[in-house]
PDB file of N, CA and C in Angstrom:
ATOM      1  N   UNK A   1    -116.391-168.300 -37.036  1.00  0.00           N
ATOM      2  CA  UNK A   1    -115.902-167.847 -35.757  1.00  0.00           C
ATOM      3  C   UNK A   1    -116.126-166.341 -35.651  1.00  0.00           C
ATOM      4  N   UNK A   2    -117.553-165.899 -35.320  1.00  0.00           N
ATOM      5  CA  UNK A   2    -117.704-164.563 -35.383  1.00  0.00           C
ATOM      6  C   UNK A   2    -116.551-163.373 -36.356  1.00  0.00           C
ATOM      7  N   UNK A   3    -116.653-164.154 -37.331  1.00  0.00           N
ATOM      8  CA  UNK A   3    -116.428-163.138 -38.229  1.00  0.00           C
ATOM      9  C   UNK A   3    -114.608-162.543 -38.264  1.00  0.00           C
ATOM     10  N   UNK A   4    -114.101-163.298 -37.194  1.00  0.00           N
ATOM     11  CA  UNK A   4    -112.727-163.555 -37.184  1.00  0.00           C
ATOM     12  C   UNK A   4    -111.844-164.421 -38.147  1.00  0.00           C
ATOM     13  N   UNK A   5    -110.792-163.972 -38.707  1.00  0.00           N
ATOM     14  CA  UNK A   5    -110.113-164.582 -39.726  1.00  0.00           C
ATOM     15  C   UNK A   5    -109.365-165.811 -38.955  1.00  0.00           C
ATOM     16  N   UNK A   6    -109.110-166.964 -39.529  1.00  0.00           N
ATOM     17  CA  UNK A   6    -108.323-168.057 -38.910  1.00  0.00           C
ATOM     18  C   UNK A   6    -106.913-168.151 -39.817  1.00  0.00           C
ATOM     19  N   UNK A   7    -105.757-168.675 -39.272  1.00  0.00           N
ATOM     20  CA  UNK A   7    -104.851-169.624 -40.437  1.00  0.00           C
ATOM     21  C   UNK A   7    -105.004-170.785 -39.840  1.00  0.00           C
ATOM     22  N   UNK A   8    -105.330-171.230 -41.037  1.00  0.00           N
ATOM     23  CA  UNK A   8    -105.171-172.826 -41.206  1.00  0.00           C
ATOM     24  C   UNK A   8    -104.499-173.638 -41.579  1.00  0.00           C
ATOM     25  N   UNK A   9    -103.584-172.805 -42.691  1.00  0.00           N
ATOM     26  CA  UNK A   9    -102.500-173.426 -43.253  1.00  0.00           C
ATOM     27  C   UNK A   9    -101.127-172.015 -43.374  1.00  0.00           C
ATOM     28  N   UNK A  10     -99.865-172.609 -43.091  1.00  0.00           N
ATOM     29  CA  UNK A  10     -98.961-171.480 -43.015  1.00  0.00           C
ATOM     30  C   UNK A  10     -97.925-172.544 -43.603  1.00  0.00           C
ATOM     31  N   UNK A  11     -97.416-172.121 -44.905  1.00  0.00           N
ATOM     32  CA  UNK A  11     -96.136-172.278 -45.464  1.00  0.00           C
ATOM     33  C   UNK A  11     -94.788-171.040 -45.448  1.00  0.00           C
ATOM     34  N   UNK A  12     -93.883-171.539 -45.001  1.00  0.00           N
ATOM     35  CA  UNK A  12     -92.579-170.894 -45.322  1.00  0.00           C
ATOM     36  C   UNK A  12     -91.564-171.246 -46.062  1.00  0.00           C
ATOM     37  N   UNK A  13     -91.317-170.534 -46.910  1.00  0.00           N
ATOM     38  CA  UNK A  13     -90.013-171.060 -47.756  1.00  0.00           C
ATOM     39  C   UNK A  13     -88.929-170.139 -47.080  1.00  0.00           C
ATOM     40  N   UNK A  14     -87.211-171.141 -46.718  1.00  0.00           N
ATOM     41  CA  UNK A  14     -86.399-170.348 -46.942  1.00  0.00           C
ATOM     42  C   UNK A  14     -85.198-170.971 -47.553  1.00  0.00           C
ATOM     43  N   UNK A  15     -84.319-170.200 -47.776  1.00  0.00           N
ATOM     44  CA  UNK A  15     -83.027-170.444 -48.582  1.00  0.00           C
ATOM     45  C   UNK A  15     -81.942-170.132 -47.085  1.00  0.00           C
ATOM     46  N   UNK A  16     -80.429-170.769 -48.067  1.00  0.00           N
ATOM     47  CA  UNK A  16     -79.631-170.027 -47.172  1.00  0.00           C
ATOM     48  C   UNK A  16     -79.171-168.577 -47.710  1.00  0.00           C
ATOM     49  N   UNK A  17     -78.130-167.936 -46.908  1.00  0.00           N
ATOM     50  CA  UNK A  17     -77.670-166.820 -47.372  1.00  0.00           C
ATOM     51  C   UNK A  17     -76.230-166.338 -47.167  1.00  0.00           C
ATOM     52  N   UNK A  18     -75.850-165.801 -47.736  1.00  0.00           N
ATOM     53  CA  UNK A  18     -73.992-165.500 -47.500  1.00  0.00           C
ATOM     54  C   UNK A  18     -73.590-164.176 -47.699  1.00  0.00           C
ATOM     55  N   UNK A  19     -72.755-163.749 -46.562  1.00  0.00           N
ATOM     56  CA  UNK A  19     -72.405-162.508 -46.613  1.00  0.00           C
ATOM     57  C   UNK A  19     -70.823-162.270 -47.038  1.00  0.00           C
ATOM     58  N   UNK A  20     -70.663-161.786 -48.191  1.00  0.00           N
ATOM     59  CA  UNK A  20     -68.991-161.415 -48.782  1.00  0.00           C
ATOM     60  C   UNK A  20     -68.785-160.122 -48.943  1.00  0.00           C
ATOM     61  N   UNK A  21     -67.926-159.321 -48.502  1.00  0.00           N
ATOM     62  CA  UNK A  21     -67.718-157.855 -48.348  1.00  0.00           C
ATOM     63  C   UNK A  21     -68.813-156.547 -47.887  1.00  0.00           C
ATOM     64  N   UNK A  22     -69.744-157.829 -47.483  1.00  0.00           N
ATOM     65  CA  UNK A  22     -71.253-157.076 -46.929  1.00  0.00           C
ATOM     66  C   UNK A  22     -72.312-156.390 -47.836  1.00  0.00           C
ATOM     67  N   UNK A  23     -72.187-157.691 -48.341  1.00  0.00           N
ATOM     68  CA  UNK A  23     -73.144-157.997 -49.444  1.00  0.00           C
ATOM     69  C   UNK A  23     -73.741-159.301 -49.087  1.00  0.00           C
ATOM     70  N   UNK A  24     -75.451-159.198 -49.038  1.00  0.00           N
ATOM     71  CA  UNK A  24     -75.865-160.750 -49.025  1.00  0.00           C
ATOM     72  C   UNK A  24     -76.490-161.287 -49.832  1.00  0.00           C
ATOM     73  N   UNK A  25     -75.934-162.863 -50.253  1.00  0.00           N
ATOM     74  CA  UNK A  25     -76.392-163.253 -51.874  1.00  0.00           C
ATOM     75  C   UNK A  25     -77.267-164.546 -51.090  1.00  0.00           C
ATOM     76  N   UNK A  26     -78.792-164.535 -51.867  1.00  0.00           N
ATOM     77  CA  UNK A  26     -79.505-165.703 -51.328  1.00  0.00           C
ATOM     78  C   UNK A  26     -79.125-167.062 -52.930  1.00  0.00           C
ATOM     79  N   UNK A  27     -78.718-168.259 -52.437  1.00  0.00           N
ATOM     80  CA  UNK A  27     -78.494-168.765 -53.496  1.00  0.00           C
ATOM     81  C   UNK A  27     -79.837-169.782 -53.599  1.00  0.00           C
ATOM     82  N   UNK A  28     -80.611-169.363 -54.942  1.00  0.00           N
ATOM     83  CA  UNK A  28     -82.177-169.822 -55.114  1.00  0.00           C
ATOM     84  C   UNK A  28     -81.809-171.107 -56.303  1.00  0.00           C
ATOM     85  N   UNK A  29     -80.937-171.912 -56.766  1.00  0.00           N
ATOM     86  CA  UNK A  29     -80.482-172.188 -57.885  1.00  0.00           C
ATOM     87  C   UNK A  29     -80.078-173.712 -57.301  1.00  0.00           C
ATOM     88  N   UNK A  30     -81.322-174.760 -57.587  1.00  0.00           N
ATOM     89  CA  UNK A  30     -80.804-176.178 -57.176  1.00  0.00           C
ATOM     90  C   UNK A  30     -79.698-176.934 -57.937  1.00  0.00           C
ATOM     91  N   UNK A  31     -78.860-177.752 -57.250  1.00  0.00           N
ATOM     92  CA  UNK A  31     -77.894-178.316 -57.728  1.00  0.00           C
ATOM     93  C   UNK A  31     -76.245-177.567 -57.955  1.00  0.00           C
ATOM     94  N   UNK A  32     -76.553-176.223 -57.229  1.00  0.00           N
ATOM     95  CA  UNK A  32     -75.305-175.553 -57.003  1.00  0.00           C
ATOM     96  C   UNK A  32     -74.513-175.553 -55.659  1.00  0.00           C
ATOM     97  N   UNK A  33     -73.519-175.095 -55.865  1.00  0.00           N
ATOM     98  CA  UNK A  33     -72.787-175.167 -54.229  1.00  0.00           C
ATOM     99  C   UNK A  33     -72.815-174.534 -53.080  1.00  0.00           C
ATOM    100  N   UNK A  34     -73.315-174.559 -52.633  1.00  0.00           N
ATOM    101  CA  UNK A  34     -74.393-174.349 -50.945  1.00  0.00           C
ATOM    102  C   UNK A  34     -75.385-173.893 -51.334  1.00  0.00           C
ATOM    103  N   UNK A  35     -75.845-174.687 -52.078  1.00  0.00           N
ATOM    104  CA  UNK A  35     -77.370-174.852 -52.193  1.00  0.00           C
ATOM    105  C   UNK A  35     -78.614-174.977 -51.183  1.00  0.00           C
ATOM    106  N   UNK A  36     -79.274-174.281 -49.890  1.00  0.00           N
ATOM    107  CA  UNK A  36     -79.904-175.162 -49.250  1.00  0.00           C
ATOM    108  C   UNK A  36     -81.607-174.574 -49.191  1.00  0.00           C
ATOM    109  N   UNK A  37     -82.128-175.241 -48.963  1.00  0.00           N
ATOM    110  CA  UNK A  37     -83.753-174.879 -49.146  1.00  0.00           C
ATOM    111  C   UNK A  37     -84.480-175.863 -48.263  1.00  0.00           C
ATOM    112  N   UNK A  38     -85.858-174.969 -47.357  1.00  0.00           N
ATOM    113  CA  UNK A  38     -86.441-175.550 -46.387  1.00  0.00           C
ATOM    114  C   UNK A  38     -88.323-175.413 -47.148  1.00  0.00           C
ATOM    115  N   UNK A  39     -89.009-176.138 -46.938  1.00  0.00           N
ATOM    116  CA  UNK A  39     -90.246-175.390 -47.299  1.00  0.00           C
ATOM    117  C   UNK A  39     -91.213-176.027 -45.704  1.00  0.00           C
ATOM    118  N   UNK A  40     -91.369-175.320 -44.473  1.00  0.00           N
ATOM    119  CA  UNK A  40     -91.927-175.495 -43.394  1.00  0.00           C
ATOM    120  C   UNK A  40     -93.506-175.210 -43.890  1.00  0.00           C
ATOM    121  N   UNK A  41     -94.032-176.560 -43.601  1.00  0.00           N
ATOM    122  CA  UNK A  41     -95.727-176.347 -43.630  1.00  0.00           C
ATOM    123  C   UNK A  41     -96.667-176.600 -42.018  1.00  0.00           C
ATOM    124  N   UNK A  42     -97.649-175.698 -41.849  1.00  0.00           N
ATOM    125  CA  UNK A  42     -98.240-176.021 -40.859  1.00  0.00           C
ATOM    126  C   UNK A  42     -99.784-176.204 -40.889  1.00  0.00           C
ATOM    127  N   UNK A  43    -100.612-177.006 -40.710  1.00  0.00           N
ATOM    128  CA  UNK A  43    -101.895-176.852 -40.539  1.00  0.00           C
ATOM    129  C   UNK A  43    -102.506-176.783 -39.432  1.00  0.00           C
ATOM    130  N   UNK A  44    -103.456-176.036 -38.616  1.00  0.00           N
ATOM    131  CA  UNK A  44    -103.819-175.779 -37.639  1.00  0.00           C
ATOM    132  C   UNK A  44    -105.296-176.053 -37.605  1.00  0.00           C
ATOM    133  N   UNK A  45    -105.767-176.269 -36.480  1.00  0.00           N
ATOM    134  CA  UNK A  45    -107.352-176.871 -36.692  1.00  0.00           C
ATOM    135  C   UNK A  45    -108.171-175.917 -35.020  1.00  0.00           C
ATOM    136  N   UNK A  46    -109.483-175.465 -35.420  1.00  0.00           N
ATOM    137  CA  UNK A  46    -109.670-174.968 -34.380  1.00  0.00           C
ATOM    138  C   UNK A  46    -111.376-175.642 -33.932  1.00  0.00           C
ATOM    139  N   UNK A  47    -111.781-175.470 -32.822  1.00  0.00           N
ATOM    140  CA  UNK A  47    -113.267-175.665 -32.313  1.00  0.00           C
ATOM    141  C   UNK A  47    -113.929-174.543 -32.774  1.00  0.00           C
ATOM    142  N   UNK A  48    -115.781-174.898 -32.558  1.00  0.00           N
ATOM    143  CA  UNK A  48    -116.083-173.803 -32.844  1.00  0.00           C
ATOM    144  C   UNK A  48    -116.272-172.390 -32.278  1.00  0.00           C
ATOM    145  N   UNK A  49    -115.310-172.411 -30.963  1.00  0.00           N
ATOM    146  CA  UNK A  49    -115.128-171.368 -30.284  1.00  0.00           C
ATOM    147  C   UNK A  49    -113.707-170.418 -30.723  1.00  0.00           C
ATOM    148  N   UNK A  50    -113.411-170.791 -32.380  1.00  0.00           N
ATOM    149  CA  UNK A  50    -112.332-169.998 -32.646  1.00  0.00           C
ATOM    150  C   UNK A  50    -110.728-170.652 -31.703  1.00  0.00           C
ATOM    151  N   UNK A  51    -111.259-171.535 -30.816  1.00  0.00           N
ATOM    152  CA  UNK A  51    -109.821-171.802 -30.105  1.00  0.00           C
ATOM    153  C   UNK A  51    -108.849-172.685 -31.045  1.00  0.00           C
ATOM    154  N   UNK A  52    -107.433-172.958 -30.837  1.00  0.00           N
ATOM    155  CA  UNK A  52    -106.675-173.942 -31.628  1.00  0.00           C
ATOM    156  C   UNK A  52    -107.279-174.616 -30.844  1.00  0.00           C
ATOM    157  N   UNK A  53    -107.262-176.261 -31.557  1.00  0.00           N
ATOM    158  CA  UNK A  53    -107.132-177.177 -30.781  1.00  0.00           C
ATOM    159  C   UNK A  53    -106.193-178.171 -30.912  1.00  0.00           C
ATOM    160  N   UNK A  54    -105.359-177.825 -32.517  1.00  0.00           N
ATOM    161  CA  UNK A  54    -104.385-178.597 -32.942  1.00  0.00           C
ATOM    162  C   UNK A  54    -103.451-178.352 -34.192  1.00  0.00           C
ATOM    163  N   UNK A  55    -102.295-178.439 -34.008  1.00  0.00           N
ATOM    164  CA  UNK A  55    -101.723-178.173 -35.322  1.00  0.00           C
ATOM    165  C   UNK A  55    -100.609-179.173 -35.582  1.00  0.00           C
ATOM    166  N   UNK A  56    -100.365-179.500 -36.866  1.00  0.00           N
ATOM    167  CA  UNK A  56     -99.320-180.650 -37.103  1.00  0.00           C
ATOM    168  C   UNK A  56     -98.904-179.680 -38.563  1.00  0.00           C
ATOM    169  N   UNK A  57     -97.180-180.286 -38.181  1.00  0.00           N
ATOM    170  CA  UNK A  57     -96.670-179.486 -39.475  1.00  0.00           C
ATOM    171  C   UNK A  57     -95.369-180.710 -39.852  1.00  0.00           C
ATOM    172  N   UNK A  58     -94.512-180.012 -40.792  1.00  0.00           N
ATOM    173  CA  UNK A  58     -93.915-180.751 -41.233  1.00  0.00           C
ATOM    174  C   UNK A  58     -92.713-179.765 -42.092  1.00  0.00           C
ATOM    175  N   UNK A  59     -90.921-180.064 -42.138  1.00  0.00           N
ATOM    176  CA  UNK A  59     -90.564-179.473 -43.297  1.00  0.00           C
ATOM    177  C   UNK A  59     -89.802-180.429 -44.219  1.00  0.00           C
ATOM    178  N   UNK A  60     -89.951-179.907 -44.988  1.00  0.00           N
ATOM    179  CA  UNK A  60     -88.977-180.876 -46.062  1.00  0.00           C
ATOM    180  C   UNK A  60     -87.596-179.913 -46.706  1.00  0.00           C
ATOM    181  N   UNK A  61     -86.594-180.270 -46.512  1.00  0.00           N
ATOM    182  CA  UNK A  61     -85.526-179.572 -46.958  1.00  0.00           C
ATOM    183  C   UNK A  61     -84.781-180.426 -48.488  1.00  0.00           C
ATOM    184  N   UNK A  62     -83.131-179.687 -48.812  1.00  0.00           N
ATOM    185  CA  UNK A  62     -82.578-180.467 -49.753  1.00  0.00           C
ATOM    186  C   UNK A  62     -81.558-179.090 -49.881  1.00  0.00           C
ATOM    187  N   UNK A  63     -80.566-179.876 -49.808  1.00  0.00           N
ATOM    188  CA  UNK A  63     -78.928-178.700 -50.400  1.00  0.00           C
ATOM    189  C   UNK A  63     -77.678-179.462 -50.590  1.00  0.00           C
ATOM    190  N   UNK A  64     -77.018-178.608 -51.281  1.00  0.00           N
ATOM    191  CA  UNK A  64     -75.701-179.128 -51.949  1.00  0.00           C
ATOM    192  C   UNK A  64     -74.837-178.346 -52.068  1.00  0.00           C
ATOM    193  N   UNK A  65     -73.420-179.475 -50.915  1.00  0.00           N
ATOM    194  CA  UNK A  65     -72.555-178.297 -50.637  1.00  0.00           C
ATOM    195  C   UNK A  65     -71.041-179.625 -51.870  1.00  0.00           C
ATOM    196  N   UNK A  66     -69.958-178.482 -52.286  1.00  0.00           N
ATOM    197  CA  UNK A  66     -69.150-179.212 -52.973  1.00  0.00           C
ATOM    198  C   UNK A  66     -68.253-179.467 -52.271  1.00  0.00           C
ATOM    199  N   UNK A  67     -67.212-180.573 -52.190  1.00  0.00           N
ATOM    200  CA  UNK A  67     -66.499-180.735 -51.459  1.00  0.00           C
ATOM    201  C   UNK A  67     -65.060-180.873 -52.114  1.00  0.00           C
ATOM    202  N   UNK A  68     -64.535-179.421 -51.873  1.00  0.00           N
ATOM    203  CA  UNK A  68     -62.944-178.960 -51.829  1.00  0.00           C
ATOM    204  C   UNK A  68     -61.747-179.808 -51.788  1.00  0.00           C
ATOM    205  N   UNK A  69     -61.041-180.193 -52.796  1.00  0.00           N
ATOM    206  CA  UNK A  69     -59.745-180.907 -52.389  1.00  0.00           C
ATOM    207  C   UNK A  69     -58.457-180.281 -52.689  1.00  0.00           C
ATOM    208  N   UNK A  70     -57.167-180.561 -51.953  1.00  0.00           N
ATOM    209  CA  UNK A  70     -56.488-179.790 -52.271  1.00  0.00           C
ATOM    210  C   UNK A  70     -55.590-180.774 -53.785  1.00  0.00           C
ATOM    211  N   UNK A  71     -54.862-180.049 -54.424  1.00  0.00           N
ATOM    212  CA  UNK A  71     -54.836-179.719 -55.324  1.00  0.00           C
ATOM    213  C   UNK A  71     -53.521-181.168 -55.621  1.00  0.00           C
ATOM    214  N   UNK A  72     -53.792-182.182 -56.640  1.00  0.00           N
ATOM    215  CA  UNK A  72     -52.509-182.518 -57.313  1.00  0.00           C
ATOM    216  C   UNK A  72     -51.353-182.794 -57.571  1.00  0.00           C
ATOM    217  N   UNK A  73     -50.401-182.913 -57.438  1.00  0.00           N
ATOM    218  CA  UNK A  73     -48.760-182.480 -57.890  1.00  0.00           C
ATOM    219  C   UNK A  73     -49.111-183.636 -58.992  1.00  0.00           C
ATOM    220  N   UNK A  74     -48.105-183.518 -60.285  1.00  0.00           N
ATOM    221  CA  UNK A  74     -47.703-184.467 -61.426  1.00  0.00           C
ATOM    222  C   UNK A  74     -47.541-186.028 -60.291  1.00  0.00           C
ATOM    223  N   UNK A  75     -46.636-185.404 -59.357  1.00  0.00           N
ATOM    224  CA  UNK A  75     -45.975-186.950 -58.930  1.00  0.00           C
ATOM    225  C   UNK A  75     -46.686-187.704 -57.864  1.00  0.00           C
ATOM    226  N   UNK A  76     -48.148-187.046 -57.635  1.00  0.00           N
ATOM    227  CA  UNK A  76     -49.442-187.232 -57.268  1.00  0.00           C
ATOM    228  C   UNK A  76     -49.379-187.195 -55.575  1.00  0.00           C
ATOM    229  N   UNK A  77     -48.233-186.683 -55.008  1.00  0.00           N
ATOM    230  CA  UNK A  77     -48.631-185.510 -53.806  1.00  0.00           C
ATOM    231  C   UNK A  77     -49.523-184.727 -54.120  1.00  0.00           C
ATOM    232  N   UNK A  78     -50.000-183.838 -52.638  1.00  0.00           N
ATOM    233  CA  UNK A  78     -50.789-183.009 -52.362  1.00  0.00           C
ATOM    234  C   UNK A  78     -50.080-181.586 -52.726  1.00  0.00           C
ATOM    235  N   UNK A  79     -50.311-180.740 -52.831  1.00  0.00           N
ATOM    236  CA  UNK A  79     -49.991-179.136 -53.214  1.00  0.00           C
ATOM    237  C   UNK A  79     -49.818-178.876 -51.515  1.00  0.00           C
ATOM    238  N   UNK A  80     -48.958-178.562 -51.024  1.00  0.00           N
ATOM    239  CA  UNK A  80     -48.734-177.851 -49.509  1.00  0.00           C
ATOM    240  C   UNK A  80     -48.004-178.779 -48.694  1.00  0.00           C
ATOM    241  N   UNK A  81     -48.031-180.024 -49.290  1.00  0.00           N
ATOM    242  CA  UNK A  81     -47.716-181.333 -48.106  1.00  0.00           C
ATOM    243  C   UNK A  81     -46.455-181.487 -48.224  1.00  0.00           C
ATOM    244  N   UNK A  82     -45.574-180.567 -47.652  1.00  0.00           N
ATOM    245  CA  UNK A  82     -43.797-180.872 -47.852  1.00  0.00           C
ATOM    246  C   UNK A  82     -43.246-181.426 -47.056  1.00  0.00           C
ATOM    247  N   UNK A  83     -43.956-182.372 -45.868  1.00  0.00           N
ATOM    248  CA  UNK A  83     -43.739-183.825 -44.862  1.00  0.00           C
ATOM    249  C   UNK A  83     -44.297-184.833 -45.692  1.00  0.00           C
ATOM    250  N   UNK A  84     -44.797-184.700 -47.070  1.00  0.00           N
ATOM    251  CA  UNK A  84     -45.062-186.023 -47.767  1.00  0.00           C
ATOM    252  C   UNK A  84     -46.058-186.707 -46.473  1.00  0.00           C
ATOM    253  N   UNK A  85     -46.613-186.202 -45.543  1.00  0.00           N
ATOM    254  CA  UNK A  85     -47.833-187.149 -44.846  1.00  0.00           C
ATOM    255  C   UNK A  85     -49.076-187.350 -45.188  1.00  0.00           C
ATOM    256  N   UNK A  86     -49.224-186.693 -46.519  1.00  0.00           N
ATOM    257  CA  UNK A  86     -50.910-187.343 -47.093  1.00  0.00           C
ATOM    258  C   UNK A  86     -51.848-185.485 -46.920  1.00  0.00           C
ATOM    259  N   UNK A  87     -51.462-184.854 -45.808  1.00  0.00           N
ATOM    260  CA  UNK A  87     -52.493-183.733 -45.618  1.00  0.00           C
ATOM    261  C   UNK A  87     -51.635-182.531 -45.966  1.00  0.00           C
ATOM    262  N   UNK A  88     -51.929-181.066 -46.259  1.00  0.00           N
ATOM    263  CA  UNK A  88     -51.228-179.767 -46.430  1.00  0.00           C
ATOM    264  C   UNK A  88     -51.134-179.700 -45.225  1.00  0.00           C
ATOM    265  N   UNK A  89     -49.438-179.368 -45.061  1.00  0.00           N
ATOM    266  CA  UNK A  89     -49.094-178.520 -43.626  1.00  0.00           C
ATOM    267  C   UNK A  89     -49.507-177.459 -43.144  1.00  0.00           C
ATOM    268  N   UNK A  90     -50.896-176.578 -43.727  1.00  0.00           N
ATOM    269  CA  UNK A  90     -51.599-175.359 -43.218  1.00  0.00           C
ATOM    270  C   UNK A  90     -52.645-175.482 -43.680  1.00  0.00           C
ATOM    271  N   UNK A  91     -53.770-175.461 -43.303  1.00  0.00           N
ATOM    272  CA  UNK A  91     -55.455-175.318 -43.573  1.00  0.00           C
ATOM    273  C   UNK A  91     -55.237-173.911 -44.406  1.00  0.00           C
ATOM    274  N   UNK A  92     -55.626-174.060 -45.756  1.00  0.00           N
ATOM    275  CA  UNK A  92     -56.268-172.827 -45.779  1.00  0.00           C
ATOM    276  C   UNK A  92     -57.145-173.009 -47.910  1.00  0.00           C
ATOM    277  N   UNK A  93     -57.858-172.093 -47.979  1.00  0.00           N
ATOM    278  CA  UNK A  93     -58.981-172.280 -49.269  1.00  0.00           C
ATOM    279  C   UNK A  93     -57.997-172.810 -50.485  1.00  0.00           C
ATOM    280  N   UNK A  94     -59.177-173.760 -50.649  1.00  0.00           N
ATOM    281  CA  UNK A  94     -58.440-174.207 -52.310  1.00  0.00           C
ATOM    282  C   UNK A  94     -59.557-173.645 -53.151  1.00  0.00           C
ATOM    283  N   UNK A  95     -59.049-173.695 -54.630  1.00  0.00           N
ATOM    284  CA  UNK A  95     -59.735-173.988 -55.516  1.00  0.00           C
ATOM    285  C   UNK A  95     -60.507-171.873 -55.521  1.00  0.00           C
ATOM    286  N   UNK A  96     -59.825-171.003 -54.508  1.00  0.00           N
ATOM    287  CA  UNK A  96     -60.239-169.639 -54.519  1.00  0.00           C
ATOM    288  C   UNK A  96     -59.653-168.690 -55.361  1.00  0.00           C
TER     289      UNK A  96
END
């Protein structure tokens, strides 16, 4: 194509990311907790006038988030639940 560069193929990898006291940690480490990862592929196809004429892509992802419970008692209540109804009487982090 007169000497013009093409892409033909374009991969992206990304992760997720988390911000704590404004700090951002990318977590790259499969099988941990919020684990998530994308890898976006594209191939593009052109005539011989340099034009696209087509592109098909595809991503494949995979992550792992843990899922939090609240906590125990010996007499196998919940930690917070002082209506004995099965849930803690206030939403708030376990296991922090």
């Amino acid at each position: 194509m007169m000497g013009q560069a093409q892409v033909v193929k374009s991969v992206a990898t990304s992760w997720n990311a988390t911000v704590s006291g404004g700090l951002v940690t990318k977590n790259t480490v499969p099988g941990t907790h919020n684990y998530s990862r994308s890898v976006t592929t594209v191939n593009s196809t052109f005539n011989g006038k340099g034009q696209l004429t087509g592109a098909v892509g595809r991503t494949v992802g995979e992550g792992n988030n843990e899922v939090k419970t609240q906590k125990r008692l010996s007499g196998g209540g919940i930690e917070g639940d002082t209506n004995n109804d099965g849930t803690p009487d206030a939403r708030r982090d376990v296991g922090v």
